[in-house]
C-alpha atoms as a PDB file:
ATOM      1  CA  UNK A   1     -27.321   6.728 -23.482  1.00  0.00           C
ATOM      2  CA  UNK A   2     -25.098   4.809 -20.917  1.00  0.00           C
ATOM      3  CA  UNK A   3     -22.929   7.086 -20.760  1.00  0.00           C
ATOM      4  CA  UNK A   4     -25.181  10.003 -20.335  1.00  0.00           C
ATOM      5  CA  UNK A   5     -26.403   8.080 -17.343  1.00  0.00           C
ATOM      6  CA  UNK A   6     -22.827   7.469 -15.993  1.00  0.00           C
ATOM      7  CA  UNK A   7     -22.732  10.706 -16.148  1.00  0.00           C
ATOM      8  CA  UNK A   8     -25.566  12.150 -14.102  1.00  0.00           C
ATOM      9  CA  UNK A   9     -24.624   8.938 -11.389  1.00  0.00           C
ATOM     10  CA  UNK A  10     -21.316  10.591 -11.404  1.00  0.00           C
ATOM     11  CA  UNK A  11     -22.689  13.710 -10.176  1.00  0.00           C
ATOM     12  CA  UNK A  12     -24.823  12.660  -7.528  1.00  0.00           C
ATOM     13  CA  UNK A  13     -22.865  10.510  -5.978  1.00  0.00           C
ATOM     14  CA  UNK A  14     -20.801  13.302  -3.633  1.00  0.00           C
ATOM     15  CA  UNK A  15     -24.676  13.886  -2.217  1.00  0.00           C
ATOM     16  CA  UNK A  16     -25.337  10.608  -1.628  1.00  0.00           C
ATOM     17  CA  UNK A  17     -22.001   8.415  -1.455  1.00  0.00           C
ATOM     18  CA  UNK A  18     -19.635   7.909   1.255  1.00  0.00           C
ATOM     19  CA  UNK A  19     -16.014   9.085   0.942  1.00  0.00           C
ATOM     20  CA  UNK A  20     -13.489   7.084   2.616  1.00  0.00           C
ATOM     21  CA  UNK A  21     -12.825   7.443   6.409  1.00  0.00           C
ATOM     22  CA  UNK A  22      -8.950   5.636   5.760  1.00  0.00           C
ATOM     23  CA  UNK A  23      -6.256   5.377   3.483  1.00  0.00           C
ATOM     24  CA  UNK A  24      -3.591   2.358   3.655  1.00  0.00           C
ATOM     25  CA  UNK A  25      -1.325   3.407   1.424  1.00  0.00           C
ATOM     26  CA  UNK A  26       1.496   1.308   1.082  1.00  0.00           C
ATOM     27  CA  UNK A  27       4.630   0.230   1.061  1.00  0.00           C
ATOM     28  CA  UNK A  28       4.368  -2.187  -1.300  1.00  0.00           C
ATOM     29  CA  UNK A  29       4.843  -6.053  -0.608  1.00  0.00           C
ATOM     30  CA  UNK A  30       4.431  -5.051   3.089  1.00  0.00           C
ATOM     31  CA  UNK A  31       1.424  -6.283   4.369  1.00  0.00           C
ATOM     32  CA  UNK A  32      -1.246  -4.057   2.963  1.00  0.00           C
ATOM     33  CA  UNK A  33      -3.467  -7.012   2.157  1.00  0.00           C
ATOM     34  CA  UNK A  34      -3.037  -8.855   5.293  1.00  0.00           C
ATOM     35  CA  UNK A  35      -4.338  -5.185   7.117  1.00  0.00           C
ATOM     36  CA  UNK A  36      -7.475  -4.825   4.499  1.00  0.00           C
ATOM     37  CA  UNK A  37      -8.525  -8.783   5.066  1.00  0.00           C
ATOM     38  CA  UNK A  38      -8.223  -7.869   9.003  1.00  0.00           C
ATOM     39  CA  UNK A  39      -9.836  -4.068   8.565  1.00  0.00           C
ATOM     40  CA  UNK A  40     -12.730  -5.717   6.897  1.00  0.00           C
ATOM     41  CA  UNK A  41     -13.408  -8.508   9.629  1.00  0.00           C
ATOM     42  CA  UNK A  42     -13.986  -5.285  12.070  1.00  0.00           C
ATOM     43  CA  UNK A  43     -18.122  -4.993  13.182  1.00  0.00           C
ATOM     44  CA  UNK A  44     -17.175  -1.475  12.758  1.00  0.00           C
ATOM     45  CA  UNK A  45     -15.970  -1.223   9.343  1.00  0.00           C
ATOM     46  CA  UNK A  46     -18.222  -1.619   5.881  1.00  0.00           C
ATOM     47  CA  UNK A  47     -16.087  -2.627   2.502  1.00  0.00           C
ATOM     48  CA  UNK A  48     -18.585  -2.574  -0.622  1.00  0.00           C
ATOM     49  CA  UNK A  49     -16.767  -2.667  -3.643  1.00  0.00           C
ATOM     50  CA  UNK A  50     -14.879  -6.075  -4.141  1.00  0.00           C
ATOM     51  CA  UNK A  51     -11.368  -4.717  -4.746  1.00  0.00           C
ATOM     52  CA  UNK A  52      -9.221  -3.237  -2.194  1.00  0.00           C
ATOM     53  CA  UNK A  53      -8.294  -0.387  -4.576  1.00  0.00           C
ATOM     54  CA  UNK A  54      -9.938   1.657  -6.906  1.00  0.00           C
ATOM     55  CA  UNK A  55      -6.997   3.005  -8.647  1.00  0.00           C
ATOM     56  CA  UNK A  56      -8.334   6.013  -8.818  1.00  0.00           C
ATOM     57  CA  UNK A  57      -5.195   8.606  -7.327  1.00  0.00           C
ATOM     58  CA  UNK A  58      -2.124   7.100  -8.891  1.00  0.00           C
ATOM     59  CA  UNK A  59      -4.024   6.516 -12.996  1.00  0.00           C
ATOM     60  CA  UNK A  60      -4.251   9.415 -14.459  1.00  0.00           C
ATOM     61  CA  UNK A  61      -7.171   8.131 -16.561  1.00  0.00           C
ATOM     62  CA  UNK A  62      -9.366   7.236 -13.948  1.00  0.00           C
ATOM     63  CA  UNK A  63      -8.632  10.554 -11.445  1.00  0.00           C
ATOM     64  CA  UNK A  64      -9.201  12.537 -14.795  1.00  0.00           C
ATOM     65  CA  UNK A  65     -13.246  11.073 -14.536  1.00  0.00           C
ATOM     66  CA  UNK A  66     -13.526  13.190 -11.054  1.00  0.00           C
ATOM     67  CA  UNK A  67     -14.630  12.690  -7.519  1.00  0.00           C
ATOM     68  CA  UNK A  68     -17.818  11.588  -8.403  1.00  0.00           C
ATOM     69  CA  UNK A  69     -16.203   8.498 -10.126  1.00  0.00           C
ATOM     70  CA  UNK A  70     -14.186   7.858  -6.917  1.00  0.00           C
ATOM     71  CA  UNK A  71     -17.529   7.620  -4.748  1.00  0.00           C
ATOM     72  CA  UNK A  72     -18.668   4.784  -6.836  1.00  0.00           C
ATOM     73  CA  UNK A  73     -16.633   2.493  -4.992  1.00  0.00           C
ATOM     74  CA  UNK A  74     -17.816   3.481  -1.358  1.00  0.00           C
ATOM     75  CA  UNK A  75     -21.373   3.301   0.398  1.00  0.00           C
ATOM     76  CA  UNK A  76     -24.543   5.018   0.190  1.00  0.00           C
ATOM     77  CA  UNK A  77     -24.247   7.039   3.528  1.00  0.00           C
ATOM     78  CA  UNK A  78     -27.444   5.605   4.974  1.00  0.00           C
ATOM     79  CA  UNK A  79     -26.129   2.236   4.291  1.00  0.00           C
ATOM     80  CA  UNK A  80     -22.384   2.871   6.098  1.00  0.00           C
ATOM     81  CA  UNK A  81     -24.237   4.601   9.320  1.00  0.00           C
ATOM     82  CA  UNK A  82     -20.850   5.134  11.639  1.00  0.00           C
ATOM     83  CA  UNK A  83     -19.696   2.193  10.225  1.00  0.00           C
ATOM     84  CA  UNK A  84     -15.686   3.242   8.404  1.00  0.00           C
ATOM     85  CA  UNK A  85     -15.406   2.708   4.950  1.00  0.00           C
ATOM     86  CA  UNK A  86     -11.684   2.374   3.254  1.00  0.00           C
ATOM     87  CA  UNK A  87      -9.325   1.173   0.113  1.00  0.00           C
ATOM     88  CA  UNK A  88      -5.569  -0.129   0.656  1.00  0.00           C
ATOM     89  CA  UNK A  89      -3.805   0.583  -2.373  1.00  0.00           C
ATOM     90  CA  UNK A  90      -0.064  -0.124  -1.598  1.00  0.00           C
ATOM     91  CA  UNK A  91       1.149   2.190  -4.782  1.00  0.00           C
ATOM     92  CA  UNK A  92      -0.416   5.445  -3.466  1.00  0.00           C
ATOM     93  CA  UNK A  93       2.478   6.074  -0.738  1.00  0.00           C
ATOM     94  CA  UNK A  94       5.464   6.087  -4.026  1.00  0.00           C
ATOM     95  CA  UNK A  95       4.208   8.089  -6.561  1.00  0.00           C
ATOM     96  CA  UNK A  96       4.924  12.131  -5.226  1.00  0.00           C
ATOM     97  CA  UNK A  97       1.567  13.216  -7.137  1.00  0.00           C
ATOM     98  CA  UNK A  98      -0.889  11.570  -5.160  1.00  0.00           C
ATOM     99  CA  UNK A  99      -0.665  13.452  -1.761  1.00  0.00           C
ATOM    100  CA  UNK A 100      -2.041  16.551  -3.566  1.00  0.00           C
ATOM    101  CA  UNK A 101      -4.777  15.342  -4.960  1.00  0.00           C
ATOM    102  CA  UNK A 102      -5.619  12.768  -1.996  1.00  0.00           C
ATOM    103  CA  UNK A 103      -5.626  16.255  -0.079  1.00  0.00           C
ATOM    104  CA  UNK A 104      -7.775  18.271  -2.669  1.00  0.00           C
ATOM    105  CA  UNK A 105     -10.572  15.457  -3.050  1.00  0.00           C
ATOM    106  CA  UNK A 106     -10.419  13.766   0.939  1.00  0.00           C
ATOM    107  CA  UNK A 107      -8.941  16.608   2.644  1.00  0.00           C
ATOM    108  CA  UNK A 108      -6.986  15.429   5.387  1.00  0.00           C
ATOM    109  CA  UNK A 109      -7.834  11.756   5.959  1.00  0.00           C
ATOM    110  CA  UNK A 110      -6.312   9.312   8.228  1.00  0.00           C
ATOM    111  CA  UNK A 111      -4.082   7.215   6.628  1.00  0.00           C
ATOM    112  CA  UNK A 112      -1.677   3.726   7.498  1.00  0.00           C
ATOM    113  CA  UNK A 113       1.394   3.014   6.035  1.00  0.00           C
ATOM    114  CA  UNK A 114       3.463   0.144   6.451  1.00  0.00           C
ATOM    115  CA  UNK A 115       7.117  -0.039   6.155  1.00  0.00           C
ATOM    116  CA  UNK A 116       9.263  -2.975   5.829  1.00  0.00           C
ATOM    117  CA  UNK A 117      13.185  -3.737   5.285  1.00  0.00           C
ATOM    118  CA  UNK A 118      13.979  -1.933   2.139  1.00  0.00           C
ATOM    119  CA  UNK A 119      15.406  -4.581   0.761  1.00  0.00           C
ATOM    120  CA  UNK A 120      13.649  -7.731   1.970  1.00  0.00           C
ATOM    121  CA  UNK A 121      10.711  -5.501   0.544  1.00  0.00           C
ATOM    122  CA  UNK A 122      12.633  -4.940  -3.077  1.00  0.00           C
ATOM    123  CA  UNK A 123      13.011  -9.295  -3.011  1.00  0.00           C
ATOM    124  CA  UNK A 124       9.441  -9.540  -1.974  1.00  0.00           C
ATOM    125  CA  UNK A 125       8.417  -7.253  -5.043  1.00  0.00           C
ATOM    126  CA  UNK A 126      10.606  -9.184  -7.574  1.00  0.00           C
ATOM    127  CA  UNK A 127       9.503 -12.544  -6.387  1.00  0.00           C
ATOM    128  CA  UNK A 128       5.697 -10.944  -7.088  1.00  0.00           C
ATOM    129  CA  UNK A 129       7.031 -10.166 -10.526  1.00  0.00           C
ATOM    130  CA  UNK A 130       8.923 -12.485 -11.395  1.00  0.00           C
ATOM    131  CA  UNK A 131       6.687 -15.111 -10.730  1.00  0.00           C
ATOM    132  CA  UNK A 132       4.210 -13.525 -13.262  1.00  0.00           C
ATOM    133  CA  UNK A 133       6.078 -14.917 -15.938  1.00  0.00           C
ATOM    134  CA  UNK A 134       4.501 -18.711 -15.211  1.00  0.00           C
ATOM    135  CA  UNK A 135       0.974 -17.012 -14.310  1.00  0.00           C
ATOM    136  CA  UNK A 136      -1.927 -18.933 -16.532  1.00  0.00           C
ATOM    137  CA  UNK A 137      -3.199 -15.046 -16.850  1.00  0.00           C
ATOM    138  CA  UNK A 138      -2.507 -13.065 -19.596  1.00  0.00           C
ATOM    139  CA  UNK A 139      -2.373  -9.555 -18.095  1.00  0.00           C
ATOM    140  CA  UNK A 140       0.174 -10.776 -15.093  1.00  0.00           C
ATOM    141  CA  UNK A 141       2.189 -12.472 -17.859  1.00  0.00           C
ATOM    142  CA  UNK A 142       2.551  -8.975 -19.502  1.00  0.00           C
ATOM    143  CA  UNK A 143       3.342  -7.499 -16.561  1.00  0.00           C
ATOM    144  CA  UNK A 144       6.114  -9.854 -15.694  1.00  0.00           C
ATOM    145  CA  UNK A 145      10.042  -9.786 -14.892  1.00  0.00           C
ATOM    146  CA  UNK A 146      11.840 -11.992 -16.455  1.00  0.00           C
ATOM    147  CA  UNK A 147      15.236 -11.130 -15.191  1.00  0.00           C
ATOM    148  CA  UNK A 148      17.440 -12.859 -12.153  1.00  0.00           C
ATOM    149  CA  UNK A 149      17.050 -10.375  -9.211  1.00  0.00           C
ATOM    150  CA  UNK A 150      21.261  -9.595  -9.405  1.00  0.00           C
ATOM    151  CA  UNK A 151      20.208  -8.492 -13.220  1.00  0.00           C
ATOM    152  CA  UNK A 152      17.035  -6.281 -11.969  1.00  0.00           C
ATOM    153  CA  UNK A 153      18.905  -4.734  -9.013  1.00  0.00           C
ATOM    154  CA  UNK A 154      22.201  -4.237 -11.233  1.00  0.00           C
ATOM    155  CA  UNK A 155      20.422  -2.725 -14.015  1.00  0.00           C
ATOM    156  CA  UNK A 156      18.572   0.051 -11.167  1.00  0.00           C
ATOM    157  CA  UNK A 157      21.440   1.228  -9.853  1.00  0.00           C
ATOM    158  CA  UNK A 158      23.434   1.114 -12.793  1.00  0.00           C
ATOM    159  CA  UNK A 159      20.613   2.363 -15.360  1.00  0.00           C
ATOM    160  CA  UNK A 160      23.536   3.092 -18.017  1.00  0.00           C
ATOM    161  CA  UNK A 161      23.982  -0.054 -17.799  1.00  0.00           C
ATOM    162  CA  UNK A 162      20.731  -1.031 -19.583  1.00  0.00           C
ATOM    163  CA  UNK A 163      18.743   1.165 -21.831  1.00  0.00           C
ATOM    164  CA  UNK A 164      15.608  -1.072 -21.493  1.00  0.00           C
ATOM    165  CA  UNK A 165      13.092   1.036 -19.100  1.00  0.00           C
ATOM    166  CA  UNK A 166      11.185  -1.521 -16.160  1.00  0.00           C
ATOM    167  CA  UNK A 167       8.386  -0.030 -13.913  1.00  0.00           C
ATOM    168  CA  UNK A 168       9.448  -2.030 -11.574  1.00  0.00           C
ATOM    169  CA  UNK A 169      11.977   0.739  -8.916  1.00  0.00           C
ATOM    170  CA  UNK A 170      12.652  -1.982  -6.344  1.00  0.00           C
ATOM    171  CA  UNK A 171      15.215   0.111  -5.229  1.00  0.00           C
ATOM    172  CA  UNK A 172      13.680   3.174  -5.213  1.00  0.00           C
ATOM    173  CA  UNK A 173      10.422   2.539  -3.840  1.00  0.00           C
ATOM    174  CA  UNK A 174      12.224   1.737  -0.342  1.00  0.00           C
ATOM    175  CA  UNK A 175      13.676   4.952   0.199  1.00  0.00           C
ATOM    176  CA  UNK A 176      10.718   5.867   2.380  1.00  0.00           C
ATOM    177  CA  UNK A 177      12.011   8.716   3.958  1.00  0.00           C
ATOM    178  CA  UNK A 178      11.569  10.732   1.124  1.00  0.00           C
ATOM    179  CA  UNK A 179       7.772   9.419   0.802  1.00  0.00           C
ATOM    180  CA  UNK A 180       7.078  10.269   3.875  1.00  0.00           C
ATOM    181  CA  UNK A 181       8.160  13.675   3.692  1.00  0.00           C
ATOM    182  CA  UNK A 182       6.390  14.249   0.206  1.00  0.00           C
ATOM    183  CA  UNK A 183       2.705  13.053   2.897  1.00  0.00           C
ATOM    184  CA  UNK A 184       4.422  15.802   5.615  1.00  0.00           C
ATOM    185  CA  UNK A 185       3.822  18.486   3.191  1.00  0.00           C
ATOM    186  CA  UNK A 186       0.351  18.312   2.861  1.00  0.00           C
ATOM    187  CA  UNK A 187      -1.034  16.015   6.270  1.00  0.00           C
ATOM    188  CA  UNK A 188      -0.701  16.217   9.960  1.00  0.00           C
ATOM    189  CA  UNK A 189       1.779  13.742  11.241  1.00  0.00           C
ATOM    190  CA  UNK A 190      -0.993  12.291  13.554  1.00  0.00           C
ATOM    191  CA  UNK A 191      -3.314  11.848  10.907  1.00  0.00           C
ATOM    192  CA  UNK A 192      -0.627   9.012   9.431  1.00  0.00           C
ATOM    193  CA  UNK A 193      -0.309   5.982  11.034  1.00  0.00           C
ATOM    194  CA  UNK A 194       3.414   4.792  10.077  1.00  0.00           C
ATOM    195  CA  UNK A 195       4.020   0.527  11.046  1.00  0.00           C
ATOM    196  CA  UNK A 196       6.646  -1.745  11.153  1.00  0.00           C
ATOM    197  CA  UNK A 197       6.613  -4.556   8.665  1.00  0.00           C
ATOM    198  CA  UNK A 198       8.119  -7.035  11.523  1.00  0.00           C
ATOM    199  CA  UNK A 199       6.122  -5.957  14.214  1.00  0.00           C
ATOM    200  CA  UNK A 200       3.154  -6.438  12.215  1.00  0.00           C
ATOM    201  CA  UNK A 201       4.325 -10.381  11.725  1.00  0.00           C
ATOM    202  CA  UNK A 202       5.217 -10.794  15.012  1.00  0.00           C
ATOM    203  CA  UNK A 203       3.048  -8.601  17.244  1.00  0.00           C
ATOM    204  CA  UNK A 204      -0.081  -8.809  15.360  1.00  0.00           C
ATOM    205  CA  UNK A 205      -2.124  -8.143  18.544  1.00  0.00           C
ATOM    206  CA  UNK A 206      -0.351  -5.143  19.793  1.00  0.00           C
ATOM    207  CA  UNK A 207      -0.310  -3.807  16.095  1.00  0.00           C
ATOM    208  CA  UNK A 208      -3.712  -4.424  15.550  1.00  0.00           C
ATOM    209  CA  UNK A 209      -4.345  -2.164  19.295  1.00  0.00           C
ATOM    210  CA  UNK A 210      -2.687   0.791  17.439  1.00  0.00           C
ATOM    211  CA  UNK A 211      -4.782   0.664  14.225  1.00  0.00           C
ATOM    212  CA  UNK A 212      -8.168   0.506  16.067  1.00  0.00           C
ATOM    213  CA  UNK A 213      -6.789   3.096  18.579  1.00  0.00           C
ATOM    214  CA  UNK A 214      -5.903   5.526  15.833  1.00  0.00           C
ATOM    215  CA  UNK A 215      -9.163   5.090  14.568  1.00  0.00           C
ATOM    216  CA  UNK A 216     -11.211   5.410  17.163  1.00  0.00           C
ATOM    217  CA  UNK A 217     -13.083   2.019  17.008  1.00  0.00           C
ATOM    218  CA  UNK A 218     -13.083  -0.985  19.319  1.00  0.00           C
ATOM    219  CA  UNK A 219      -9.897  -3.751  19.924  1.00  0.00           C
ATOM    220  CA  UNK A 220     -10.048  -6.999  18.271  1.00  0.00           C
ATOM    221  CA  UNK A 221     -11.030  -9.392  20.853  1.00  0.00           C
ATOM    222  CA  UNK A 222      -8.266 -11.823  22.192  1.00  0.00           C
ATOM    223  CA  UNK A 223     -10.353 -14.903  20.330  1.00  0.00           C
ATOM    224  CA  UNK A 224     -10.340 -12.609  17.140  1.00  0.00           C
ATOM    225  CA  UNK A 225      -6.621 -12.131  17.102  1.00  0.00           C
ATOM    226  CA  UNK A 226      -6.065 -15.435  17.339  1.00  0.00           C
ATOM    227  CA  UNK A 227      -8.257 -16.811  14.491  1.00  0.00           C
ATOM    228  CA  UNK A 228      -6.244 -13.413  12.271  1.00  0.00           C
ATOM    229  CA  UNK A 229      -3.252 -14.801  12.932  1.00  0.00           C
ATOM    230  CA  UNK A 230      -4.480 -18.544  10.983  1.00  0.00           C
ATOM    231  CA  UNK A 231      -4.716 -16.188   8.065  1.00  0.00           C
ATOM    232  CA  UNK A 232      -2.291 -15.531   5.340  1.00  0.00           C
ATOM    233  CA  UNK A 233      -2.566 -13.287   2.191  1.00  0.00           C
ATOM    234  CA  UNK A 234      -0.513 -12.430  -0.796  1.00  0.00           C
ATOM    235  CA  UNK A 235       2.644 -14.391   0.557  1.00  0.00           C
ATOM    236  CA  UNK A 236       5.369 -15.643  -2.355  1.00  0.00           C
ATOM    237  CA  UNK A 237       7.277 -18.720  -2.337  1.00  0.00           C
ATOM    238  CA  UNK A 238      10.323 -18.858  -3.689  1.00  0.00           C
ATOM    239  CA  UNK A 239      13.697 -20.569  -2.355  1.00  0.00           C
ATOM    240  CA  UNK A 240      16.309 -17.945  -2.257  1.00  0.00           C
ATOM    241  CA  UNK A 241      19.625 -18.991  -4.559  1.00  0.00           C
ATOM    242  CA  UNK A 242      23.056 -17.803  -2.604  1.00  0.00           C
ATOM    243  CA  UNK A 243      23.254 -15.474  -5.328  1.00  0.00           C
ATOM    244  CA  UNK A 244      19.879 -13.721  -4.067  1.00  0.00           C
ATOM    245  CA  UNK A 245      21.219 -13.582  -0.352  1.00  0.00           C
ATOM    246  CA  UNK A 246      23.801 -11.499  -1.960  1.00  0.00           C
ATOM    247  CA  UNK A 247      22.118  -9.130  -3.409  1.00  0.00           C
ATOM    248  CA  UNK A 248      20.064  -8.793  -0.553  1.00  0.00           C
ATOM    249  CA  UNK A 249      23.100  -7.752   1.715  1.00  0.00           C
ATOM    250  CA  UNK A 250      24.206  -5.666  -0.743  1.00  0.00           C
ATOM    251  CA  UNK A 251      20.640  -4.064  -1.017  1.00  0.00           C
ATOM    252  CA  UNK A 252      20.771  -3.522   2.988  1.00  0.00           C
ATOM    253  CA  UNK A 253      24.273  -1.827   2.846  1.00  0.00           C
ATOM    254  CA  UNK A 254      23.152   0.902   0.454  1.00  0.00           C
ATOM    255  CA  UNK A 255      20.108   1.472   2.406  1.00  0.00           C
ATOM    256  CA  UNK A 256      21.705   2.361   5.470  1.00  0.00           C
ATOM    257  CA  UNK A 257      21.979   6.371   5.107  1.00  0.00           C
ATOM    258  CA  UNK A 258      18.094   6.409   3.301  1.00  0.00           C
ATOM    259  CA  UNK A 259      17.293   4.297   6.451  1.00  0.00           C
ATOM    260  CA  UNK A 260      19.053   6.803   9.317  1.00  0.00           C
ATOM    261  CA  UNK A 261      17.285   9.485   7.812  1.00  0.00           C
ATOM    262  CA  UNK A 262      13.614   7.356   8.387  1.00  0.00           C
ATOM    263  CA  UNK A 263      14.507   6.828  11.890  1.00  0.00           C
ATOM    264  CA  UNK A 264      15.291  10.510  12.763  1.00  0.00           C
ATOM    265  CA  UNK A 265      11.982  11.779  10.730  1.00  0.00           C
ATOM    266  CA  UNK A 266      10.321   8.940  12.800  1.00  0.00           C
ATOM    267  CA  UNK A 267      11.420   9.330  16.256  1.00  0.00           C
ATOM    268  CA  UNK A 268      12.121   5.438  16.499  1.00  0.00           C
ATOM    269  CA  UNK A 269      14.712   2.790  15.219  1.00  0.00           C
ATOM    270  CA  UNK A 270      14.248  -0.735  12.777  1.00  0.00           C
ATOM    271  CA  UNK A 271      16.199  -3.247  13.325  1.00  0.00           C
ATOM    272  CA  UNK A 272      16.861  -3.186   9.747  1.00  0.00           C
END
């Protein structure tokens, strides 16, 4: 019976549920959660579900339960008004799948993305990881990586090296370039929002200016930007070994052609 009532939810919910004005979709370990927490402080924004992902374009499982499924998450339509509703789930701007069906189901949808050094961003994702392994919760313990980050980044660009399989691409998922172009084929370019990671730390206000300009919704007030800027999320602490430093240099060496190619698809230059 609860299913059969899932079921018939599932189907009205595209009459009477809200689909998502905005998309931030990644990268990963770039700031995505610091731009929800601020999003959702905005009088002109409405957040209802208390995750800010649903999961629901990159798990095969969940996209296979449809649209209606999807809706769940958002608000009733008399309850969001002209309010914007969104998610912010960092994974959806890797995986080359998900542009196709974020077109089919949202048609095309504004969307943020936020990029950050390649590798700085591959350290950032390890320390995430690797710091699972101490986590009092089972599920992150599963999900953790045990290795030194010279063994995780050896054993990705040397995969012979290893035959054990990680999820983790640290490597791979910076190669934006080719992410971006995978969102080309099937959005406008001005319906994508693309950020700097170091802007976003040190220019919050300005950054901020270009989000609610792209969406058409009032600035942050100066008194608002300042209190955002007391606020921290989903930052990891970990003292870098000279062994990591290394690796890091390394990691910014071999990004350097992947990273050219960014910068002429972009129009603009990193200092990365």
């Amino acid at each position: 019976m609860k299913q059969l009532i899932k079921s018939i939810l599932y189907k009205t919910y595209p009459i009477f549920k809200s689909k998502p004005d905005l998309l931030i979709i990644g990268a990963q370990r770039s700031g995505v959660t610091s731009l929800y927490k601020y999003l959702i402080q905005h009088p002109q924004t409405l957040v209802t579900w208390n995750w800010r992902e649903t999961y629901y374009f990159d798990v095969d499982e969940n996209y296979n339960k449809g649209i209606g499924w999807y809706l769940r998450h958002f608000p009733w339509k008399l309850q969001k008004g002209n309010k914007l509703t969104f998610e912010a789930p960092p994974s959806y701007l890797y995986h080359s799948y998900i542009p196709e069906r974020i077109q089919h189901d949202l048609g095309n949808i504004k969307m943020i993305s936020i990029l950050r050094n390649p590798a700085d961003r591959a350290y950032s994702a390890w320390q995430m990881f690797h710091s699972y392994s101490s986590n009092s919760l089972s599920h992150l313990r599963e999900r953790a990586d045990e290795r030194s980050f010279a063994e995780a980044i050896e054993q990705e660009l040397n995969p012979e090296s290893n035959q054990a399989k990680y999820p983790y691409d640290y490597v791979e998922r910076g190669k934006y370039v080719y992410q971006l172009k995978n969102y080309y084929q099937y959005f406008d370019r001005d319906n994508i929002l693309v950020l700097n990671f170091e802007d976003f730390c040190d220019n919050l206000g300005s950054v901020l200016n270009q989000v609610t300009d792209f969406l058409g919704i009032e600035k942050y007030s100066p008194e608002m930007i300042k209190e955002l800027q007391q606020q921290k999320y989903a930052v990891a602490k970990y003292i870098k070994s000279p062994g990591d430093e290394e690796v890091i240099e390394r990691l910014k060496n071999y990004f350097v052609p992947t990273n050219e190619e960014l910068y002429n698809l972009l129009g603009c230059r990193y200092n990365w």
